[in-house]
PDB file of N, CA and C in Angstrom:
ATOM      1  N   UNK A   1     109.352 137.636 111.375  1.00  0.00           N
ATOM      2  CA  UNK A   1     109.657 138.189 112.670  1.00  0.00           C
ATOM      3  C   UNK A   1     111.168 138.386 112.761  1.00  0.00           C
ATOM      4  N   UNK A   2     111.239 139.665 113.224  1.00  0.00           N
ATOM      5  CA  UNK A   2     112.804 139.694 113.163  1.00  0.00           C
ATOM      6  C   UNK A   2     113.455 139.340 115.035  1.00  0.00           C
ATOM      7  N   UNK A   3     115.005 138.984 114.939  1.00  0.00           N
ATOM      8  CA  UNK A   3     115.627 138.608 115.688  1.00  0.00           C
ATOM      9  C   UNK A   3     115.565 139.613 116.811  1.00  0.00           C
ATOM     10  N   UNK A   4     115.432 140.853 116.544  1.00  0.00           N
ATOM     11  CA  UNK A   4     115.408 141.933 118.059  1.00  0.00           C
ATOM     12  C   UNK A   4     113.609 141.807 118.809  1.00  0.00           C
ATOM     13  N   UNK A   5     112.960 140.942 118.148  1.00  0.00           N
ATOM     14  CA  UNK A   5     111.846 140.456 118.489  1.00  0.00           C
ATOM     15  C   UNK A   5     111.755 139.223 119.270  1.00  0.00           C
ATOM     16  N   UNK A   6     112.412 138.671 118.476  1.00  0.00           N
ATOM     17  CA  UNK A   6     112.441 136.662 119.003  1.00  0.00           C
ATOM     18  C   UNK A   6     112.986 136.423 120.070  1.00  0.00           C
ATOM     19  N   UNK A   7     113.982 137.004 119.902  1.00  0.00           N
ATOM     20  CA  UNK A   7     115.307 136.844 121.160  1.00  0.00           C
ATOM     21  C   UNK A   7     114.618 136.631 122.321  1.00  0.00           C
ATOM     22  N   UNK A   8     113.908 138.611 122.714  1.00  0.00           N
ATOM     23  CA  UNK A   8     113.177 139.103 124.059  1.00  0.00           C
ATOM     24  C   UNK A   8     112.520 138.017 124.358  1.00  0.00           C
ATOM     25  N   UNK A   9     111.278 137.878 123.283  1.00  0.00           N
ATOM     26  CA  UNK A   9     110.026 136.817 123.903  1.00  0.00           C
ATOM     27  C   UNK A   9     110.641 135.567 123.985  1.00  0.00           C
ATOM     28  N   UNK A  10     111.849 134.531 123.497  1.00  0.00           N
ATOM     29  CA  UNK A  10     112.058 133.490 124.127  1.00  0.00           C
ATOM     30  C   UNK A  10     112.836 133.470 125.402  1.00  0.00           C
ATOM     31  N   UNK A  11     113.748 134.810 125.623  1.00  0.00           N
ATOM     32  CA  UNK A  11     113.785 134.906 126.900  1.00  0.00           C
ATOM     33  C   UNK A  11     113.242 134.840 128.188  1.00  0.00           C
ATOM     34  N   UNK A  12     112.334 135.714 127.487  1.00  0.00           N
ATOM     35  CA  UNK A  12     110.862 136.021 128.470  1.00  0.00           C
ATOM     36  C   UNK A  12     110.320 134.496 128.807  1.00  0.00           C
ATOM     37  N   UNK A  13     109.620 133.587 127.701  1.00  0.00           N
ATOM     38  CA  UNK A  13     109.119 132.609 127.765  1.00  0.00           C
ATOM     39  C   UNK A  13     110.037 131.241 128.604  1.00  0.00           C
ATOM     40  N   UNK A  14     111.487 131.786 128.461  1.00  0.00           N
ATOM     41  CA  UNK A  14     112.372 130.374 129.309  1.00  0.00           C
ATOM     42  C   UNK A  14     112.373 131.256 130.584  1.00  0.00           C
ATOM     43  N   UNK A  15     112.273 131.933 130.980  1.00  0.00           N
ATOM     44  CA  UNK A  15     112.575 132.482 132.822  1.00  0.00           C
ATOM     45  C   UNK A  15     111.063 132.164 133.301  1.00  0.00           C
ATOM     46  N   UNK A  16     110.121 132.415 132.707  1.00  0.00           N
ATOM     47  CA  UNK A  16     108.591 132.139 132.954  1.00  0.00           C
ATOM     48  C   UNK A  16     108.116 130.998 133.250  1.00  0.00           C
ATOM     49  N   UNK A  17     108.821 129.910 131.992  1.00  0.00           N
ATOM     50  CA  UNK A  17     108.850 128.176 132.365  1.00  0.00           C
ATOM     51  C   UNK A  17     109.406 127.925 133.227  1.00  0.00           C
ATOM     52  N   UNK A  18     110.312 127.809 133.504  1.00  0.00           N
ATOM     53  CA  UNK A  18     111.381 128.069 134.420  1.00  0.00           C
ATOM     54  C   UNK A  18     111.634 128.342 136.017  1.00  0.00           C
ATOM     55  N   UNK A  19     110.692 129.691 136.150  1.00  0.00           N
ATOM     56  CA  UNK A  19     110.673 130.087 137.025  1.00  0.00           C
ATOM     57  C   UNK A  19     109.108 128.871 137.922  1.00  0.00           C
ATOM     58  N   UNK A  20     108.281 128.828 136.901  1.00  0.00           N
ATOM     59  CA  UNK A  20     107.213 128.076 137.436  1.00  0.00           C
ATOM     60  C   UNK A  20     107.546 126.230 138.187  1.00  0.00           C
ATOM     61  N   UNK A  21     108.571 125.879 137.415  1.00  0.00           N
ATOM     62  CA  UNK A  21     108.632 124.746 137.775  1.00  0.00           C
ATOM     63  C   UNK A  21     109.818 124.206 138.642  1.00  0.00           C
ATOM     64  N   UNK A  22     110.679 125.976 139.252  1.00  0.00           N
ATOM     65  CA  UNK A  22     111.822 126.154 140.201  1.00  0.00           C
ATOM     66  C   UNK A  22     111.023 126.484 141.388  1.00  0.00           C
ATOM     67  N   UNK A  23     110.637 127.164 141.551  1.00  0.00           N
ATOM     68  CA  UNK A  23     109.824 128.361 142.557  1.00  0.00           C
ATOM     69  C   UNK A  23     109.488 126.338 143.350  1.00  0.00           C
ATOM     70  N   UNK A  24     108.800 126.158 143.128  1.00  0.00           N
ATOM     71  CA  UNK A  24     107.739 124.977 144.035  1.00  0.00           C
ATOM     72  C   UNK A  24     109.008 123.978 144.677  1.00  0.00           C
ATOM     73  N   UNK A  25     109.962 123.491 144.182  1.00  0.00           N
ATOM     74  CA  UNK A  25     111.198 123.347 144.609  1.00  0.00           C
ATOM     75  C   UNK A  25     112.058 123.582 145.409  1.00  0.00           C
ATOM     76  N   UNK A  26     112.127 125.649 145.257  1.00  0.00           N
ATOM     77  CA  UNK A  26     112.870 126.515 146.171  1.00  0.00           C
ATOM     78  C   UNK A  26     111.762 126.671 147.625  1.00  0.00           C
ATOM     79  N   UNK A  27     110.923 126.648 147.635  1.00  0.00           N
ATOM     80  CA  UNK A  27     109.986 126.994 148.719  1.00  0.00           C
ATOM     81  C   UNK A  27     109.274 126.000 149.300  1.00  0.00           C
ATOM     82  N   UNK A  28     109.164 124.588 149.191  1.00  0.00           N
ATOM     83  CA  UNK A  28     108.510 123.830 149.909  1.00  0.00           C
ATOM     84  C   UNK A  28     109.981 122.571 149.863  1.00  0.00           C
ATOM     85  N   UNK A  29     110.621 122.665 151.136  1.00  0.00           N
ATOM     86  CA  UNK A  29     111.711 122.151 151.126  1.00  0.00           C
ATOM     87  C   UNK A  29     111.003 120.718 151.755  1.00  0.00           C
ATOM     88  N   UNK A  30     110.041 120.743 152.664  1.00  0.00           N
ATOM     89  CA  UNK A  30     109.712 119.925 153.816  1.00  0.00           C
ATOM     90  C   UNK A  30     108.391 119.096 152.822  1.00  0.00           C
ATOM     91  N   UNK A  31     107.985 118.165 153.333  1.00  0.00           N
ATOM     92  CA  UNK A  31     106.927 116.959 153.216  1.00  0.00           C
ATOM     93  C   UNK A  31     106.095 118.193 153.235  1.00  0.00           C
ATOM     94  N   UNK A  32     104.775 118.039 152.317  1.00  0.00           N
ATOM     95  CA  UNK A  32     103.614 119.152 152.601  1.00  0.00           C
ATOM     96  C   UNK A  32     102.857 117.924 153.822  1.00  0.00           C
ATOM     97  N   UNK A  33     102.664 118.183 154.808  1.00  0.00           N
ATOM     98  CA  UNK A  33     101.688 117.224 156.370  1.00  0.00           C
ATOM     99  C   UNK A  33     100.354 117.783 156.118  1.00  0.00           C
ATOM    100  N   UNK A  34     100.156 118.824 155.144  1.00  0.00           N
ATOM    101  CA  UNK A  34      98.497 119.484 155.315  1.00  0.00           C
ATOM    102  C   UNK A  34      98.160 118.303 154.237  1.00  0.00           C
ATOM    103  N   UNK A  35      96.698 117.649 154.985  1.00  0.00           N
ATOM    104  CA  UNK A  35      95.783 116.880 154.364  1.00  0.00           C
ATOM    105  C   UNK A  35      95.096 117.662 152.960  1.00  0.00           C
ATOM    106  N   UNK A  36      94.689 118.809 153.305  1.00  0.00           N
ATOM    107  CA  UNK A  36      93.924 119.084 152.573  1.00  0.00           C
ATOM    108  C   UNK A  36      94.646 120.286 151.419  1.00  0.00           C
ATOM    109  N   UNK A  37      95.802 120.319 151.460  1.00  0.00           N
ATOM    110  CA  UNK A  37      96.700 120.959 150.427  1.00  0.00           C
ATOM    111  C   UNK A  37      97.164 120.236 149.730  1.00  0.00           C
ATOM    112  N   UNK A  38      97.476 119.138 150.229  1.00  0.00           N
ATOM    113  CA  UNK A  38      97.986 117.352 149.115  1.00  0.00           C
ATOM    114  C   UNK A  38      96.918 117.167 148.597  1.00  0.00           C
ATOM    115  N   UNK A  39      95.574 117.358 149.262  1.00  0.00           N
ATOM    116  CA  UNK A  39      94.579 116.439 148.321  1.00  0.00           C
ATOM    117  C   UNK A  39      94.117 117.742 147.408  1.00  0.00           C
ATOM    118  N   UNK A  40      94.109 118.936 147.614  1.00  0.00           N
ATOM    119  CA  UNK A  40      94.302 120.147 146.991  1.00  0.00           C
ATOM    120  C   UNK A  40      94.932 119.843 145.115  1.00  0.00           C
ATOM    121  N   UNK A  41      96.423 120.249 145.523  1.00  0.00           N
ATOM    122  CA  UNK A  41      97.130 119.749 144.796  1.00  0.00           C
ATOM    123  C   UNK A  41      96.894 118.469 144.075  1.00  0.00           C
ATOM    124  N   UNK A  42      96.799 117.749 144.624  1.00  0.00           N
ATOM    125  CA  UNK A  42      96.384 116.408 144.015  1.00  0.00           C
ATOM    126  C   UNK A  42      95.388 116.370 142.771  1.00  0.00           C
ATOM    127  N   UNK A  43      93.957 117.203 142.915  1.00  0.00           N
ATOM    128  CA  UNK A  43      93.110 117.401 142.033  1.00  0.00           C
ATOM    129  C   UNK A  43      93.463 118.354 140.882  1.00  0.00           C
ATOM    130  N   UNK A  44      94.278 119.413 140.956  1.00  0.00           N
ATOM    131  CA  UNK A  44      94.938 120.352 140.515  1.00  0.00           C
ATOM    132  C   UNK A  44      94.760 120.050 138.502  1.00  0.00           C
ATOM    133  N   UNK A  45      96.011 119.050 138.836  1.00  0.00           N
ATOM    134  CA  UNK A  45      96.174 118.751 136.414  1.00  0.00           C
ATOM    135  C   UNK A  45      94.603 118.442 136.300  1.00  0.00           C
ATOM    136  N   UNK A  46      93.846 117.532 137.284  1.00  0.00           N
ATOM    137  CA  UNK A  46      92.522 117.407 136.283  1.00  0.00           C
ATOM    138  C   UNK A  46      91.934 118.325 136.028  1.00  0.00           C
ATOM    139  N   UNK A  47      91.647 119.492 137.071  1.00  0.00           N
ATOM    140  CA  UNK A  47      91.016 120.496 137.168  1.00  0.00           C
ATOM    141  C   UNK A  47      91.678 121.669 135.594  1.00  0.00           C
ATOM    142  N   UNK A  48      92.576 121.445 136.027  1.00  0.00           N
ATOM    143  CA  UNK A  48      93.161 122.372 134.434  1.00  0.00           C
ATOM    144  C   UNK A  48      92.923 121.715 133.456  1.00  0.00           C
ATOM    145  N   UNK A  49      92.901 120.322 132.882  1.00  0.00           N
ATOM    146  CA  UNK A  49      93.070 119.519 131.740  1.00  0.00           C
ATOM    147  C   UNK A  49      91.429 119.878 131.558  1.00  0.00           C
ATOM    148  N   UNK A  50      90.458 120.011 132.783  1.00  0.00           N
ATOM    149  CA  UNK A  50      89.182 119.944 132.324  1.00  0.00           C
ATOM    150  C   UNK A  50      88.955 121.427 131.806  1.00  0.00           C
ATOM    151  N   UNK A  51      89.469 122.519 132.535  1.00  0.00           N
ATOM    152  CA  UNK A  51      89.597 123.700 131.865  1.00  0.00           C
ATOM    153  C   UNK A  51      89.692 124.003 131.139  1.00  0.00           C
ATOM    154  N   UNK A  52      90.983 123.396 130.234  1.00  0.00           N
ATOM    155  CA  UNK A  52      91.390 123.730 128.927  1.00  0.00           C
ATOM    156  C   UNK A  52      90.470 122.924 127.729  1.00  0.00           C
ATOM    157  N   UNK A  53      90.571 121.496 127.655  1.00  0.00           N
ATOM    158  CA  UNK A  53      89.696 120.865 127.003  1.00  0.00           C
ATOM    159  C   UNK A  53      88.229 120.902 126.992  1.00  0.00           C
ATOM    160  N   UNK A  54      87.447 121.115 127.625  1.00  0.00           N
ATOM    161  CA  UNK A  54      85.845 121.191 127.747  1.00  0.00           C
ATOM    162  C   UNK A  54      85.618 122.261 127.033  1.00  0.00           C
ATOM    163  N   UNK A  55      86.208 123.226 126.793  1.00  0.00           N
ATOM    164  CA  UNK A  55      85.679 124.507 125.879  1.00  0.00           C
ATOM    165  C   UNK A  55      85.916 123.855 124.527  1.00  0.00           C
ATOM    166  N   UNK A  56      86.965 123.556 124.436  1.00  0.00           N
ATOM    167  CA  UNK A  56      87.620 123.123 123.094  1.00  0.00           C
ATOM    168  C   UNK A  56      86.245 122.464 122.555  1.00  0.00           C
ATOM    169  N   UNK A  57      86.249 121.321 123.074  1.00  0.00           N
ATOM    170  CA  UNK A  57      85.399 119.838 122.782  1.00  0.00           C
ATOM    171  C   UNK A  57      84.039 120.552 122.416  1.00  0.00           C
ATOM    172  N   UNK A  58      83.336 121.299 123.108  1.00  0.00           N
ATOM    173  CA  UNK A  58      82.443 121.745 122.778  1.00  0.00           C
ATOM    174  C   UNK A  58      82.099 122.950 121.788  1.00  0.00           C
ATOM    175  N   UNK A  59      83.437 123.440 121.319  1.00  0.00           N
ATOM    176  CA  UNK A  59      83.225 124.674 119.975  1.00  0.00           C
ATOM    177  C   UNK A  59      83.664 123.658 118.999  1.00  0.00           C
ATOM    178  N   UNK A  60      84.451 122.746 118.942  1.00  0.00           N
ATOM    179  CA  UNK A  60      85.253 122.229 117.906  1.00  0.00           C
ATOM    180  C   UNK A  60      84.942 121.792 116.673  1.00  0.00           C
ATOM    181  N   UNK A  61      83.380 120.960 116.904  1.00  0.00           N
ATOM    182  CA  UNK A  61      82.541 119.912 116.412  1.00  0.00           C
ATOM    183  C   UNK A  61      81.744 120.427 115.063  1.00  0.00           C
ATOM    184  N   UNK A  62      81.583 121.487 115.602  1.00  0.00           N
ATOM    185  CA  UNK A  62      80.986 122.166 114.478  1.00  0.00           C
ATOM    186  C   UNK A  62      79.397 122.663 115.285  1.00  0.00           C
ATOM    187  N   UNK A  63      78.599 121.826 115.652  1.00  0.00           N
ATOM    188  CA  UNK A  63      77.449 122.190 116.180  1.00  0.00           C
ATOM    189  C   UNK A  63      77.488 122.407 117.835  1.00  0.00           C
ATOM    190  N   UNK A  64      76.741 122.355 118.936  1.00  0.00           N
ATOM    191  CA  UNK A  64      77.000 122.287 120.226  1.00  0.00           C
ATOM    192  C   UNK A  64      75.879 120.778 120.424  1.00  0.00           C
ATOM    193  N   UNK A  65      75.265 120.628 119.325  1.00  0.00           N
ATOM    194  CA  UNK A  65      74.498 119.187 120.232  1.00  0.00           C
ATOM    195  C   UNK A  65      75.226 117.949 119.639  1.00  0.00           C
ATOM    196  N   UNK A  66      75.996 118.152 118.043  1.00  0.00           N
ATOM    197  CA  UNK A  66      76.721 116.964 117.888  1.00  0.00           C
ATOM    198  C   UNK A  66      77.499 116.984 119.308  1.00  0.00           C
ATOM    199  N   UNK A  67      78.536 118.287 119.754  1.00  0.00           N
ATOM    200  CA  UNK A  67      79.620 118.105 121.134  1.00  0.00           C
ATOM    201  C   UNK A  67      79.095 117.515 122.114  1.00  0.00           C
ATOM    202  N   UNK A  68      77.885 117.839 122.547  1.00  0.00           N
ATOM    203  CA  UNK A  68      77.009 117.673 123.244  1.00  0.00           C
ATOM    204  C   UNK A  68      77.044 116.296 123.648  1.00  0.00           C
ATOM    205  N   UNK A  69      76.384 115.210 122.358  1.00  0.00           N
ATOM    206  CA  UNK A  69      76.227 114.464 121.911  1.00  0.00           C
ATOM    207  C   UNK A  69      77.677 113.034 122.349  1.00  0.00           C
ATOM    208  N   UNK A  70      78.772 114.073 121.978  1.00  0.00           N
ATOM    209  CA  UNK A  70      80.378 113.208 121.750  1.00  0.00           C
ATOM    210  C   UNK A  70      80.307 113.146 123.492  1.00  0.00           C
ATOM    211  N   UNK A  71      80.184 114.485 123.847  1.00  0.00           N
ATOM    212  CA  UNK A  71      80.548 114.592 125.720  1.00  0.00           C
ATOM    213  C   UNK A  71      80.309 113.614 125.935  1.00  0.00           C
ATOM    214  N   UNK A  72      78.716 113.481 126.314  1.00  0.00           N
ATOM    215  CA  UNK A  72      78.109 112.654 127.139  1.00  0.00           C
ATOM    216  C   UNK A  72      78.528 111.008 126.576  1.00  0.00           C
ATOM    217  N   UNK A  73      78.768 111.132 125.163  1.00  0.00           N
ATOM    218  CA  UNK A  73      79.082 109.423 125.361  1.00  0.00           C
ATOM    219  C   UNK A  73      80.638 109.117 125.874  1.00  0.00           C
ATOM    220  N   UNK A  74      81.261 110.447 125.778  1.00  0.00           N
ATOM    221  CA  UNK A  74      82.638 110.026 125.923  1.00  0.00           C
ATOM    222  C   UNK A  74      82.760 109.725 127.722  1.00  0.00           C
ATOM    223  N   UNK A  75      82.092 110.504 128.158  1.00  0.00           N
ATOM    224  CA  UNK A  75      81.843 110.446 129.807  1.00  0.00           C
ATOM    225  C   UNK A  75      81.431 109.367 130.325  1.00  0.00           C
ATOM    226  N   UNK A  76      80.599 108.555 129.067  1.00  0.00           N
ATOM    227  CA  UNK A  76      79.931 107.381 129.736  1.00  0.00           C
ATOM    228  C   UNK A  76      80.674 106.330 129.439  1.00  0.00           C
ATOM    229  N   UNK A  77      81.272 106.193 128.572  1.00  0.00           N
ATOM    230  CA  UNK A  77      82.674 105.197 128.372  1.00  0.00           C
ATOM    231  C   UNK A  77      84.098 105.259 129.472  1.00  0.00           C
ATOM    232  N   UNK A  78      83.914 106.445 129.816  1.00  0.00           N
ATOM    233  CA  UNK A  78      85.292 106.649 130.621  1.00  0.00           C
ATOM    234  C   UNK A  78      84.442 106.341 131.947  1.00  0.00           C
ATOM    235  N   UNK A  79      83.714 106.533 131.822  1.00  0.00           N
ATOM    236  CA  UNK A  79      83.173 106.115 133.610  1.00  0.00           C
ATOM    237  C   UNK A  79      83.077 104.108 133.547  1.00  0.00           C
ATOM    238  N   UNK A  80      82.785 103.875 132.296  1.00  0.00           N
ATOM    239  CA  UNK A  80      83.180 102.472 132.531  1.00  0.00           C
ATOM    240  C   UNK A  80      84.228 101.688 132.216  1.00  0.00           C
ATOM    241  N   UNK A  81      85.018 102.841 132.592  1.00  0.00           N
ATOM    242  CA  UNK A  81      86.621 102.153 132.127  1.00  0.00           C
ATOM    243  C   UNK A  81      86.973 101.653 131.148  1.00  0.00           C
ATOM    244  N   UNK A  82      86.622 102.299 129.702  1.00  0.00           N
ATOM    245  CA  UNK A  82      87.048 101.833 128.504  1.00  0.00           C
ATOM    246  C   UNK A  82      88.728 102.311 128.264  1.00  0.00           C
ATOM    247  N   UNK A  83      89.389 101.854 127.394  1.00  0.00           N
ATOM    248  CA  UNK A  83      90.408 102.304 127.033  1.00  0.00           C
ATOM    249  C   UNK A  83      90.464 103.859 126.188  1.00  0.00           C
ATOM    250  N   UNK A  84      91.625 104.776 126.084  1.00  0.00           N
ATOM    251  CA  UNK A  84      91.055 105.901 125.772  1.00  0.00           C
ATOM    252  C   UNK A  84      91.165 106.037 124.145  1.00  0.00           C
ATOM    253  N   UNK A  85      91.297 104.678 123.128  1.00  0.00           N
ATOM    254  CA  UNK A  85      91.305 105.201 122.147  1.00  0.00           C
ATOM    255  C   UNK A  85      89.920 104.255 121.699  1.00  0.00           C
ATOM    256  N   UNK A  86      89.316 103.623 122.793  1.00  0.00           N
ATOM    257  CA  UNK A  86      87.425 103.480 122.634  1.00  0.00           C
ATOM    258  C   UNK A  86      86.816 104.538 122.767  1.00  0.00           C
ATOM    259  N   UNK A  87      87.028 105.383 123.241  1.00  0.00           N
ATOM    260  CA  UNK A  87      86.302 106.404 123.962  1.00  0.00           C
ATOM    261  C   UNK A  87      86.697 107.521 123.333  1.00  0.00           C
ATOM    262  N   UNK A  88      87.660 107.631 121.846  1.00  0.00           N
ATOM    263  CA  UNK A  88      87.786 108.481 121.087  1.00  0.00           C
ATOM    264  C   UNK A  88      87.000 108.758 120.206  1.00  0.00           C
ATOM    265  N   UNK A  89      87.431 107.007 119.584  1.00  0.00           N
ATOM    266  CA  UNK A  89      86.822 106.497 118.256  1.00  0.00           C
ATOM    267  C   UNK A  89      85.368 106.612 118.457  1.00  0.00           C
ATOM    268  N   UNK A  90      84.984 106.044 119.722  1.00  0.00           N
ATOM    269  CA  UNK A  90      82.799 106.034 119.718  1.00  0.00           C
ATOM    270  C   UNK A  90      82.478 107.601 119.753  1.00  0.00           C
ATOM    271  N   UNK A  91      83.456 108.802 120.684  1.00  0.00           N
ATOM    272  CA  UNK A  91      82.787 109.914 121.153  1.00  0.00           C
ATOM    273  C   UNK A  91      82.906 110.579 119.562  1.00  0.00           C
ATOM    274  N   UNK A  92      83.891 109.856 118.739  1.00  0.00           N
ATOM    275  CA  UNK A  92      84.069 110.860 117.194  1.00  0.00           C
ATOM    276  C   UNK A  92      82.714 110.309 116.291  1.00  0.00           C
ATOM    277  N   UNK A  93      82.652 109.095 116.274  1.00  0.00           N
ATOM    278  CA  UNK A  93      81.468 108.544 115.551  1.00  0.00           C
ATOM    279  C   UNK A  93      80.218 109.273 115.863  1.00  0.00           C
ATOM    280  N   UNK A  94      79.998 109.355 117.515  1.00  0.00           N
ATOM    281  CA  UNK A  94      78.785 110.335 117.828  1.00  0.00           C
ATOM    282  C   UNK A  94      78.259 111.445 117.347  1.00  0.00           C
ATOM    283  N   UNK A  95      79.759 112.071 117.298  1.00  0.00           N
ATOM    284  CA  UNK A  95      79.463 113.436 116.714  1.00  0.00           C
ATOM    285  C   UNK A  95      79.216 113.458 115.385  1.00  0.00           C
ATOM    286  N   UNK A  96      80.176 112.836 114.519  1.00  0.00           N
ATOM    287  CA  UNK A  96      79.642 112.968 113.567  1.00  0.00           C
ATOM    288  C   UNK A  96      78.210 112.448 112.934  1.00  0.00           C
ATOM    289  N   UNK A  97      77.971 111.077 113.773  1.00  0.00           N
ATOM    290  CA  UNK A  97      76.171 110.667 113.600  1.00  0.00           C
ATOM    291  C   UNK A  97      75.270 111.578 113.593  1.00  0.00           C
ATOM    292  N   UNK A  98      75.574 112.458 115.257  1.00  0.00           N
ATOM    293  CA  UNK A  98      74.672 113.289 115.375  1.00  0.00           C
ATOM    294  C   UNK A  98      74.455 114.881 114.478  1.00  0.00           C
ATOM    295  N   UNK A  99      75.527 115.178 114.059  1.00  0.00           N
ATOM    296  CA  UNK A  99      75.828 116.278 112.914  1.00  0.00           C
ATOM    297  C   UNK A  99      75.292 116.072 111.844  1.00  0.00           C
ATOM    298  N   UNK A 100      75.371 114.591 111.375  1.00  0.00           N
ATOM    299  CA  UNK A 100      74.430 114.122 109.870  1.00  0.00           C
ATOM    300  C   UNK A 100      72.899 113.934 110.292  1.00  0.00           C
ATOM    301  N   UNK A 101      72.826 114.007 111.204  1.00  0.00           N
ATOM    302  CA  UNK A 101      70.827 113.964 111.910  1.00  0.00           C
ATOM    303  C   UNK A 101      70.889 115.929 111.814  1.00  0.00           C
ATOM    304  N   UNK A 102      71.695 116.240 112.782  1.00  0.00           N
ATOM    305  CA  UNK A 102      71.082 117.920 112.756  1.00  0.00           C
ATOM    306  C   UNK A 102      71.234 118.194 111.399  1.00  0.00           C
ATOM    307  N   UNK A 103      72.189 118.023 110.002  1.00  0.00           N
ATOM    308  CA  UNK A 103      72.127 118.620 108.837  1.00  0.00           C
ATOM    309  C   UNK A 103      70.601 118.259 108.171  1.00  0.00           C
ATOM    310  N   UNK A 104      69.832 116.680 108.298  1.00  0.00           N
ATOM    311  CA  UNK A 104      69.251 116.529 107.907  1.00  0.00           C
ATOM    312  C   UNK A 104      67.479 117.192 108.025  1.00  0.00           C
ATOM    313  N   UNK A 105      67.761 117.517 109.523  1.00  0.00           N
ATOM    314  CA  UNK A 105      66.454 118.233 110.006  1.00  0.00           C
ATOM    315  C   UNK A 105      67.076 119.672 110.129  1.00  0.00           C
TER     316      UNK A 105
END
């Protein structure tokens, strides 16, 4: 990639970062008092983190019932408050258990 290329798009890419995490700063000077825009906001990163990751998790695996398989145990560990590198290690074992059952049938 040449330099009359790179330049533009990291320009582009620092006013874009930039601008996203100035803007909320420049325009909400005051306490937000709306109940339901704090609790709004509030849900907001999970709602994206689940966005971005749930597709992932479920093409990644190789099959959709090993993912399948990892989801649901990983969901059921985090709902009982395991630590998150229990709930790695069991949801990776799953999948791969269940991947060596679907290869076999």
């Amino acid at each position: 990639m040449s330099w009359s290329v790179f330049l533009p798009q990291l320009a582009v890419m620092a006013i874009v970062t930039y601008l996203i995490r100035m803007l909320p700063l420049a325009l909400f000077r005051k306490k937000i008092s709306s109940r339901f825009v704090r609790s709004f906001l509030y849900y907001v990163p999970h709602a994206v983190l689940s966005a971005m990751t749930l597709p992932s998790m479920l093409y990644s695996a190789g099959s959709i019932p090993s993912a399948t398989a990892a989801l649901i145990v990983a969901l059921a560990l985090a709902w009982r408050e395991k630590s998150l590198l229990t709930v790695a290690v069991v949801a990776s074992a799953a999948a791969l258990i269940t991947q060596v059952i679907v290869q076999l049938f």
